[in-house]
Protein backbone atom coordinates (compact mmCIF):
# COMPACT_ATOMS: atom_id res chain seq x y z
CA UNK A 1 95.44 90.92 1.61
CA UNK A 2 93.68 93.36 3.88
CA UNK A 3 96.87 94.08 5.18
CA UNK A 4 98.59 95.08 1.94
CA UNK A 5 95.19 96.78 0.90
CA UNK A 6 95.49 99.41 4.67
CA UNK A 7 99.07 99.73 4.11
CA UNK A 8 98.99 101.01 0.62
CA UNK A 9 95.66 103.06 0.93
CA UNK A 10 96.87 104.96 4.38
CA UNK A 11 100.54 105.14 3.24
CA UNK A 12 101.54 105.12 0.11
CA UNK A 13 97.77 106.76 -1.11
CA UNK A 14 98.61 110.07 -0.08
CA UNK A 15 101.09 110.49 -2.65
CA UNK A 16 98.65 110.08 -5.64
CA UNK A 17 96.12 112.80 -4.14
CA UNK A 18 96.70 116.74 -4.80
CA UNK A 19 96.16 118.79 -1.90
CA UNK A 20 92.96 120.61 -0.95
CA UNK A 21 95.05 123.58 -1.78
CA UNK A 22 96.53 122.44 -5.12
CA UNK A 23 92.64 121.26 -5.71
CA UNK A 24 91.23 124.30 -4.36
CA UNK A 25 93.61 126.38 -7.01
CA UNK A 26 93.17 124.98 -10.21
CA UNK A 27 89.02 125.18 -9.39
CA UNK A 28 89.47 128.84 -9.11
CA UNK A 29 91.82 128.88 -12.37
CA UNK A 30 89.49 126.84 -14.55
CA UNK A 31 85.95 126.14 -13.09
CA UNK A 32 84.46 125.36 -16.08
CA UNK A 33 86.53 127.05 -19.44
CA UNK A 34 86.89 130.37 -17.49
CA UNK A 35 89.01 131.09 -14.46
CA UNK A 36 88.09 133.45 -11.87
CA UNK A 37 91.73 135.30 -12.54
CA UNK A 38 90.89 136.50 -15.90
CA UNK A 39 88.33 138.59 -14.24
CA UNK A 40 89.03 138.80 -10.29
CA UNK A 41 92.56 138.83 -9.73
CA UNK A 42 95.28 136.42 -9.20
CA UNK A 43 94.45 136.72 -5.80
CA UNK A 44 90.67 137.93 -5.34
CA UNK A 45 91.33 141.10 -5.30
CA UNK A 46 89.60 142.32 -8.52
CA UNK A 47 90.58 144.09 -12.06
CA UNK A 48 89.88 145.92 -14.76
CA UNK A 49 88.90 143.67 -17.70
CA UNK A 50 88.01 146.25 -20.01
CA UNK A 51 87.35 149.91 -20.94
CA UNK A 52 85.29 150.89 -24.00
CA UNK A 53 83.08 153.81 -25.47
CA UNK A 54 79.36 153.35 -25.37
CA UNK A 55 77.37 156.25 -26.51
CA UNK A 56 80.17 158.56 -26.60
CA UNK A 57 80.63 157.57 -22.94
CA UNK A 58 83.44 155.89 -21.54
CA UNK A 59 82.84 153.03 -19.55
CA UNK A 60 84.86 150.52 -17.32
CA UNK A 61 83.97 146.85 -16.57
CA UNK A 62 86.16 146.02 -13.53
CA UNK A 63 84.67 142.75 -12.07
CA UNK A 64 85.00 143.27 -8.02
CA UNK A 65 87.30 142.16 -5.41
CA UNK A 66 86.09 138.78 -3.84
CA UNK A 67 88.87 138.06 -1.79
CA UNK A 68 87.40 140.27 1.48
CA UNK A 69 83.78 138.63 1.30
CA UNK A 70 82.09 136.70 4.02
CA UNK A 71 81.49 133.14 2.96
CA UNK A 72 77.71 133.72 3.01
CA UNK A 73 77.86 136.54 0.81
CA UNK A 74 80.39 134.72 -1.16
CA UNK A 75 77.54 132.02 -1.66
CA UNK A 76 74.71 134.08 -2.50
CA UNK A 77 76.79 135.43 -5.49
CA UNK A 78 78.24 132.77 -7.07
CA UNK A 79 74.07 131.33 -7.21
CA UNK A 80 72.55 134.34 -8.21
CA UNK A 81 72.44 135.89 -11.78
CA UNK A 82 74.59 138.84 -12.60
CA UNK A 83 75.93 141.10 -15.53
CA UNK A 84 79.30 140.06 -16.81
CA UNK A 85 78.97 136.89 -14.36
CA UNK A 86 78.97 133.41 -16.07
CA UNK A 87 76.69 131.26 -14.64
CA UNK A 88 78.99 127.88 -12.99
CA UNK A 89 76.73 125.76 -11.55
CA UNK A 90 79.10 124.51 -8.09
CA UNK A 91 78.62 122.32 -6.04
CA UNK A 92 78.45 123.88 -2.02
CA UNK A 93 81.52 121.46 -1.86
CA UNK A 94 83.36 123.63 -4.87
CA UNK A 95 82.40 126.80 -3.66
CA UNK A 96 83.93 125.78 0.26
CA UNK A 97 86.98 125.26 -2.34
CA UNK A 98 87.01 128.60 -3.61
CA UNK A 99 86.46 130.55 -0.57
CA UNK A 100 89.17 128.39 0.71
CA UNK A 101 91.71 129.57 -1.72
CA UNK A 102 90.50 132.79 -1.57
CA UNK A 103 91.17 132.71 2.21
CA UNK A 104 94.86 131.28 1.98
CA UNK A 105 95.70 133.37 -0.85
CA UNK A 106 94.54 136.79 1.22
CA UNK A 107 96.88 135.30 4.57
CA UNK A 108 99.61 134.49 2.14
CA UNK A 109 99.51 138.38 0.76
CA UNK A 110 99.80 139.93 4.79
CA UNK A 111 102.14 137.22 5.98
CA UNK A 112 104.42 138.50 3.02
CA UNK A 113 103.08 142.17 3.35
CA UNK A 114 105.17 142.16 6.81
């Protein structure tokens, strides 16, 4: 039994996991009902979500790029309380994810830059 147990968990179990990329992706498409995408960028690299009229002035909300930040600064604001910024409520372990993605998707984007 153990046998058949260490031969299907070690061998055969990989192919029922997703990979820490394919995990890592759909996190930063749908944390919780709103992906990161819709205001950040396919890639992290930030957009403009909207331009109105307020007061008779023109304004712009263009969410920043996110794809260039230092995983500590990456930290601090996904936990602290912004303007335009839903609040998520990750895990450390889902925000590693994120900046993860983040990461491969911004090496992806020079590899195919050259």
């Amino acid at each position: 039994f153990f046998f058949f147990f260490f031969f299907f968990f070690f061998f055969l179990g990989n192919f029922f996991f997703i990979t820490q990329m394919e995990y890592s992706s759909s996190l930063y498409k749908n944390p919780r009902g709103i992906g990161c995408q819709h205001c950040h960028g396919k890639n992290g690299e930030g957009k403009v979500v909207a331009t109105y009229i307020h007061k008779k002035e023109k304004k712009t909300f263009a969410p920043p790029a996110i794809n260039n930040m230092n995983f500590k600064d990456f930290y601090i604001a996904l936990n602290e309380r912004k303007k335009g910024m839903p609040r998520y409520f990750l895990t450390k372990d889902e925000i590693k994810a994120l900046y993860y993605y983040l990461r491969k998707k911004q090496m992806e984007m020079k590899k195919n830059a050259k």
